[in-house]
N, C-alpha and C. Protein backbone atom coordinates (compact mmCIF):
# COMPACT_ATOMS: atom_id res chain seq x y z
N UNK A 1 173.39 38.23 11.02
CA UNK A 1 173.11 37.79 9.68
C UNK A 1 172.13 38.75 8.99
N UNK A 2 171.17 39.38 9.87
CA UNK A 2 169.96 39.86 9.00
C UNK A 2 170.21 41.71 9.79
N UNK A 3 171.37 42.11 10.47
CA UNK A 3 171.52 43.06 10.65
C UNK A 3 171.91 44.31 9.76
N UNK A 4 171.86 44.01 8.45
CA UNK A 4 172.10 44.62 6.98
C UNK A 4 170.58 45.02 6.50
N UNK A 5 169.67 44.14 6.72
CA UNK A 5 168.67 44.75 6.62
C UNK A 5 167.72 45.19 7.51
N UNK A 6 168.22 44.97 8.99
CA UNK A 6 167.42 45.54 9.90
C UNK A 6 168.17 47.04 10.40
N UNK A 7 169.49 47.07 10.18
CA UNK A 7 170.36 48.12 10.39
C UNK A 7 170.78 48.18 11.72
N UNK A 8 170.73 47.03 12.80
CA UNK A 8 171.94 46.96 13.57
C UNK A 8 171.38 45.24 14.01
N UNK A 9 173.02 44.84 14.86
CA UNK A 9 172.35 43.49 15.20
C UNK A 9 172.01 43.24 16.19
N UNK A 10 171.33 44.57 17.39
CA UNK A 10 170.50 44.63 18.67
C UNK A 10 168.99 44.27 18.25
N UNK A 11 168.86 45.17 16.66
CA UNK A 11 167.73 45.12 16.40
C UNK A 11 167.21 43.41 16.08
N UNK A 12 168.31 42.75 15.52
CA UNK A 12 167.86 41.26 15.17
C UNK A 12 167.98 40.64 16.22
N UNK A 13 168.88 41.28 17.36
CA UNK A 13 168.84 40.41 18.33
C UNK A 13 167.33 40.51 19.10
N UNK A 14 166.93 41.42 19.36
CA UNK A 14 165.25 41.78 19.90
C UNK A 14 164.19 41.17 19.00
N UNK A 15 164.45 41.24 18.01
CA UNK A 15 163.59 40.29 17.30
C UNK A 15 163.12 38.68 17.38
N UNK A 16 164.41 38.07 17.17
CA UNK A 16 164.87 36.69 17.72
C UNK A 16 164.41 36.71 19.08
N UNK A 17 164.95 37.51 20.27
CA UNK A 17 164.34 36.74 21.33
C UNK A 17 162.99 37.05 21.46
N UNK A 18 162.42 38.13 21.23
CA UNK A 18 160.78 38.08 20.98
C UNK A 18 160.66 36.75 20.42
N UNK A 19 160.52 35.92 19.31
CA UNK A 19 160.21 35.18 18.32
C UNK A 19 160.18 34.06 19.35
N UNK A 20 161.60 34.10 20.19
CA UNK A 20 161.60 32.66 20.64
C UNK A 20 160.95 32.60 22.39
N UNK A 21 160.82 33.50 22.36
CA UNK A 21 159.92 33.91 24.09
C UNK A 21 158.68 34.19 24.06
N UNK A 22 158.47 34.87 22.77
CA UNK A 22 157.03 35.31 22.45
C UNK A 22 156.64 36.86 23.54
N UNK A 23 157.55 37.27 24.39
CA UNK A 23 157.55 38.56 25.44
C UNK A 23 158.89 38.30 25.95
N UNK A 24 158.86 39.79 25.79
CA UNK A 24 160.11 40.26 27.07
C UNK A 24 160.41 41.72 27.29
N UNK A 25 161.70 42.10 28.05
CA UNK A 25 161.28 43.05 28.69
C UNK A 25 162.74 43.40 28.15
N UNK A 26 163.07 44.81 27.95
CA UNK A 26 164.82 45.49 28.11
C UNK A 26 165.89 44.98 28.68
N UNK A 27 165.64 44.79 30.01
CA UNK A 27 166.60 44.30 30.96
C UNK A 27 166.77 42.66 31.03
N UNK A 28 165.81 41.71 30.27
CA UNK A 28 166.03 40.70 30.42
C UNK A 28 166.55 40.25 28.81
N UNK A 29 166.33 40.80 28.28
CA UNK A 29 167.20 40.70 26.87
C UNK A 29 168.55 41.38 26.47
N UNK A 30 169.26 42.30 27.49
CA UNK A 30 170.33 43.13 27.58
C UNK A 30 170.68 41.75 28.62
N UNK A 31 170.41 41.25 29.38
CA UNK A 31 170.73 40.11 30.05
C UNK A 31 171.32 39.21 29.30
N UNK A 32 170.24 38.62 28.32
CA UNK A 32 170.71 37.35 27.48
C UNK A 32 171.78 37.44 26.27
N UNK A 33 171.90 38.79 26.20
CA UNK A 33 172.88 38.80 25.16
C UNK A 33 174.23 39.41 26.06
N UNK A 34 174.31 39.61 26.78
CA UNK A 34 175.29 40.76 27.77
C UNK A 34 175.41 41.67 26.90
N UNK A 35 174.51 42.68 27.11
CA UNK A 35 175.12 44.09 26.26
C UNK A 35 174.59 45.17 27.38
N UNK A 36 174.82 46.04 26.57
CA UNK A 36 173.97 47.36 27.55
C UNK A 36 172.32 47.34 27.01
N UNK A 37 171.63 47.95 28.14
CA UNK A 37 170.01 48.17 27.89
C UNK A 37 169.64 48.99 27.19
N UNK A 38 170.48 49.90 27.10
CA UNK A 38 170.14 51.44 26.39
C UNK A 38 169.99 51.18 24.81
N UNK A 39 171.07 50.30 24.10
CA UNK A 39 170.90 49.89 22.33
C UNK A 39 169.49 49.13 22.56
N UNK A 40 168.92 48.24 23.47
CA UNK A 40 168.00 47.02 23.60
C UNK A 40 166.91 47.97 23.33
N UNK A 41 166.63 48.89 24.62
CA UNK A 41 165.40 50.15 24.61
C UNK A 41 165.40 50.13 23.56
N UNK A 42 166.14 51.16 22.74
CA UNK A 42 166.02 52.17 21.50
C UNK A 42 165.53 51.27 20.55
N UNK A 43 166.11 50.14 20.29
CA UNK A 43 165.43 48.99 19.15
C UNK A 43 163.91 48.51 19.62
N UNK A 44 163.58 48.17 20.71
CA UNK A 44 162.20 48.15 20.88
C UNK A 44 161.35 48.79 21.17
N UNK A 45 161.68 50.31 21.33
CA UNK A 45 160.81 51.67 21.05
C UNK A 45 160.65 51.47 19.52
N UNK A 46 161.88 51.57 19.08
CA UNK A 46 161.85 52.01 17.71
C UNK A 46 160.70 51.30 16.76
N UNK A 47 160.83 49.94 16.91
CA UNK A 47 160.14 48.27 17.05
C UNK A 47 158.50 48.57 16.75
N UNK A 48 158.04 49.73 17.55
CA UNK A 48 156.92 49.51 19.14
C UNK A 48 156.72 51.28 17.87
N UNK A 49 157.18 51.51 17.21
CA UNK A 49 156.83 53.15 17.06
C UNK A 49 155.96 52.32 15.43
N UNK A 50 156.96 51.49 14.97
CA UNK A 50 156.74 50.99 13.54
C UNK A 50 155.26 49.89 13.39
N UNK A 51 155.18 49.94 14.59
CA UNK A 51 154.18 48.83 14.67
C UNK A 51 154.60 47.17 14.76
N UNK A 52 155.99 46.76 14.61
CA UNK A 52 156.14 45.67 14.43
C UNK A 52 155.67 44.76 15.93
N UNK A 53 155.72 45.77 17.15
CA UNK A 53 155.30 45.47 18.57
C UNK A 53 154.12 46.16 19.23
N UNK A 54 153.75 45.70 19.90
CA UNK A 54 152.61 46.17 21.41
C UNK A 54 153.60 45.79 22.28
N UNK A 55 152.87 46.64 23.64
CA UNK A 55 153.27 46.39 24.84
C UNK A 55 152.39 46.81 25.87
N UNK A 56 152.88 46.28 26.87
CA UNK A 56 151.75 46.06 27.54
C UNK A 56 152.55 46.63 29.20
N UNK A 57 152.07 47.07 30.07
CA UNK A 57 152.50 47.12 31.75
C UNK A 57 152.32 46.20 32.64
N UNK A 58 152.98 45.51 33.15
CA UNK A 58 152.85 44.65 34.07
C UNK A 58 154.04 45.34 35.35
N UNK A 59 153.09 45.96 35.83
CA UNK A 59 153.68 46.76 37.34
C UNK A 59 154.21 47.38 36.79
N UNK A 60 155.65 47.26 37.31
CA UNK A 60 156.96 48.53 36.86
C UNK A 60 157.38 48.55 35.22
N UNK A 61 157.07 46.69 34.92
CA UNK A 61 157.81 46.46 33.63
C UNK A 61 157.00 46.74 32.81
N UNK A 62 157.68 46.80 31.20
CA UNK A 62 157.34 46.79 30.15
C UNK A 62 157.65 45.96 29.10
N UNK A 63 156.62 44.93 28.92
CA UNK A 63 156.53 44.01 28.40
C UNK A 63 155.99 44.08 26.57
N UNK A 64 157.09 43.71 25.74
CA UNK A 64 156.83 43.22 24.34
C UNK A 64 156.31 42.27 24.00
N UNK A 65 155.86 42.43 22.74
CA UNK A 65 155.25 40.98 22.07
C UNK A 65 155.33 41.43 20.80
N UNK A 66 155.19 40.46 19.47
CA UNK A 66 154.48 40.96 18.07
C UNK A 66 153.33 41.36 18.17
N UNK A 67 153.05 42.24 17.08
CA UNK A 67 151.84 43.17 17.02
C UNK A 67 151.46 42.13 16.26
N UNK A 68 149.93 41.24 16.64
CA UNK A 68 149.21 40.33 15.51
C UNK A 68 148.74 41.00 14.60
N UNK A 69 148.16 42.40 14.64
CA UNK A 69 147.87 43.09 13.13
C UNK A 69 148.75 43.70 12.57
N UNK A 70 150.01 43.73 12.87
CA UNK A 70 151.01 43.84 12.00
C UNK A 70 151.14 43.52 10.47
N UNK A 71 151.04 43.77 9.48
CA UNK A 71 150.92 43.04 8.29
C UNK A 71 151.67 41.99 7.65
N UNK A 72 152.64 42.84 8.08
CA UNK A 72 154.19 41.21 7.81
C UNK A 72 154.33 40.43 8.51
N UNK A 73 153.29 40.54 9.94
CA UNK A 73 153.58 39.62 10.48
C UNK A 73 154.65 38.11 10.48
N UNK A 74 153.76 37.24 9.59
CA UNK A 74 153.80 36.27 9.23
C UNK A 74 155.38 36.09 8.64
N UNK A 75 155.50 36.91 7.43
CA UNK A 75 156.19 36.93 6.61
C UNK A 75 157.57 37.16 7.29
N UNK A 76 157.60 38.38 8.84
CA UNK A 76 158.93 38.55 9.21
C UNK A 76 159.01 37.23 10.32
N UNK A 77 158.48 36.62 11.02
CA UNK A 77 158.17 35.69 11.38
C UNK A 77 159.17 34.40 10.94
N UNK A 78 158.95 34.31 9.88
CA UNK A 78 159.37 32.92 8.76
C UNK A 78 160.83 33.62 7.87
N UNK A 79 161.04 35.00 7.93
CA UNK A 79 162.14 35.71 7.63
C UNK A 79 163.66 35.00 9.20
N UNK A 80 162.72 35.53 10.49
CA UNK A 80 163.54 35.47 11.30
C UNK A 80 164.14 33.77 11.53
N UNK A 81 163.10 32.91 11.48
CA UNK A 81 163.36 31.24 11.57
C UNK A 81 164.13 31.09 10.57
N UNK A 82 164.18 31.27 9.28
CA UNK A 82 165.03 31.08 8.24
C UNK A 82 166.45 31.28 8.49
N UNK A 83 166.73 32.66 9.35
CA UNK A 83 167.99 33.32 9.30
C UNK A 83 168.56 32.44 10.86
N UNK A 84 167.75 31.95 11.58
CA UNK A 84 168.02 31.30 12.90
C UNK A 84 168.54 29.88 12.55
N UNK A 85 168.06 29.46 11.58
CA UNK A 85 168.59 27.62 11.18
C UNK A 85 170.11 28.12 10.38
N UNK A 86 170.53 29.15 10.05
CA UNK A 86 171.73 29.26 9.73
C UNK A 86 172.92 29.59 11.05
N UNK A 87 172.36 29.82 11.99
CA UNK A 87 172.88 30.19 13.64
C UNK A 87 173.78 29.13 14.26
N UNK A 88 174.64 29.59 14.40
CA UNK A 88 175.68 28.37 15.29
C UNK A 88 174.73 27.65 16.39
N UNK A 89 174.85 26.26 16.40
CA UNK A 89 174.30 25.16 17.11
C UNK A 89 174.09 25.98 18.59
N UNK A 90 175.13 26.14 18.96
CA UNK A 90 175.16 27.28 20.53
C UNK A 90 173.63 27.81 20.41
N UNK A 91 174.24 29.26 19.77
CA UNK A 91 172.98 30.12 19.80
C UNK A 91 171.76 29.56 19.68
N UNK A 92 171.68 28.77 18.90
CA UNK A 92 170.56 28.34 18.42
C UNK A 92 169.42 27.19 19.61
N UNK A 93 170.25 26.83 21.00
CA UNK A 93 169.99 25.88 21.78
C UNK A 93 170.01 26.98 22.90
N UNK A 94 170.52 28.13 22.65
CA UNK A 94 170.73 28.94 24.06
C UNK A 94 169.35 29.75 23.95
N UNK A 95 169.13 30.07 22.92
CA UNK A 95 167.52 30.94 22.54
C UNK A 95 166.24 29.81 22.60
N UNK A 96 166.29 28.90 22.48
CA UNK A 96 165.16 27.50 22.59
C UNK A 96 165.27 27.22 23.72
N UNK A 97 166.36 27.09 24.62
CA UNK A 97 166.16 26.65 25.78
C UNK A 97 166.03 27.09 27.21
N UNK A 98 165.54 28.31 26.66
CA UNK A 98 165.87 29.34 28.20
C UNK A 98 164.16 28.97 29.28
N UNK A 99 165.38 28.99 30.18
CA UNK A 99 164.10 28.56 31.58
C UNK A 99 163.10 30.18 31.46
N UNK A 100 162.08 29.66 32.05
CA UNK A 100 161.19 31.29 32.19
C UNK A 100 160.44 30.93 33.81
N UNK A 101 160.07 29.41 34.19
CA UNK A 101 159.79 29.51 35.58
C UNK A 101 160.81 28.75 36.57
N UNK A 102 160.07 28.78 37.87
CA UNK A 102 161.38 28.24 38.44
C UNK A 102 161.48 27.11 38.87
N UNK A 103 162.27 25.80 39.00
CA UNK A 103 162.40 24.64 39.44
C UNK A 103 161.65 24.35 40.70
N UNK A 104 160.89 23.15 40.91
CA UNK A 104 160.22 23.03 41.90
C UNK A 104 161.07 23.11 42.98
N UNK A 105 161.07 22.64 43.88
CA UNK A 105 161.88 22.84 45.48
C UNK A 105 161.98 20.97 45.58
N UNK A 106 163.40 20.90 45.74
CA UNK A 106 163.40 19.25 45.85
C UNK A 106 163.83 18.54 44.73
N UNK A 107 163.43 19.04 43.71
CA UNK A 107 163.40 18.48 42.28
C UNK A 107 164.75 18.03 41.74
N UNK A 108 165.23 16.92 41.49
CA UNK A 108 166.37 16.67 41.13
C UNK A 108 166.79 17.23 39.20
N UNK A 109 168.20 17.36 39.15
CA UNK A 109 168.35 18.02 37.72
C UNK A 109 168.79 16.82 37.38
């Protein structure tokens, strides 16, 4: 939807799952969308050059987030939620609902 003004839709896709994870990494967002890692990289270098990201090392990985002194913060923020309530019901429950730890041991589903 918003890949017209971001100029591809890896780039909105990295955006969105930042937004809705608040961090992540190349390989786990080339994951969630099934694509290749290599478009994922280049959009969150690119991301990460503009300021719209930090990152940070945790061991091997390289971990994103929004840059809080970013200036638009806010503004791309409430850009991206806007363009997400127009998102097929799917998408929109598959990006809100993703596990990040792991089920206790025993635990019934």
């Amino acid at each position: 939807m918003l890949e017209v003004l971001f100029g591809s839709r890896n780039c909105e896709r990295v955006l969105q799952y930042i937004l809705a994870n608040e961090e992540g990494y190349a390989k786990e967002i080339s994951l969630f969308y099934a694509t290749s890692i290599d478009p994922i990289q280049k959009q969150l270098e690119k991301l990460e050059r503009g300021g719209v990201f930090v990152s940070q090392t945790m061991g091997r990985t390289r971990l994103f987030m929004f840059n809080p002194r970013y200036a638009f913060s806010e503004e791309l923020k409430a850009l991206l939620l806007k363009a997400k309530s127009f998102y097929a019901p799917e998408e929109i429950e598959r990006l809100d609902k993703q596990r990040k730890r792991p089920r206790r041991a025993g635990k019934p589903l």
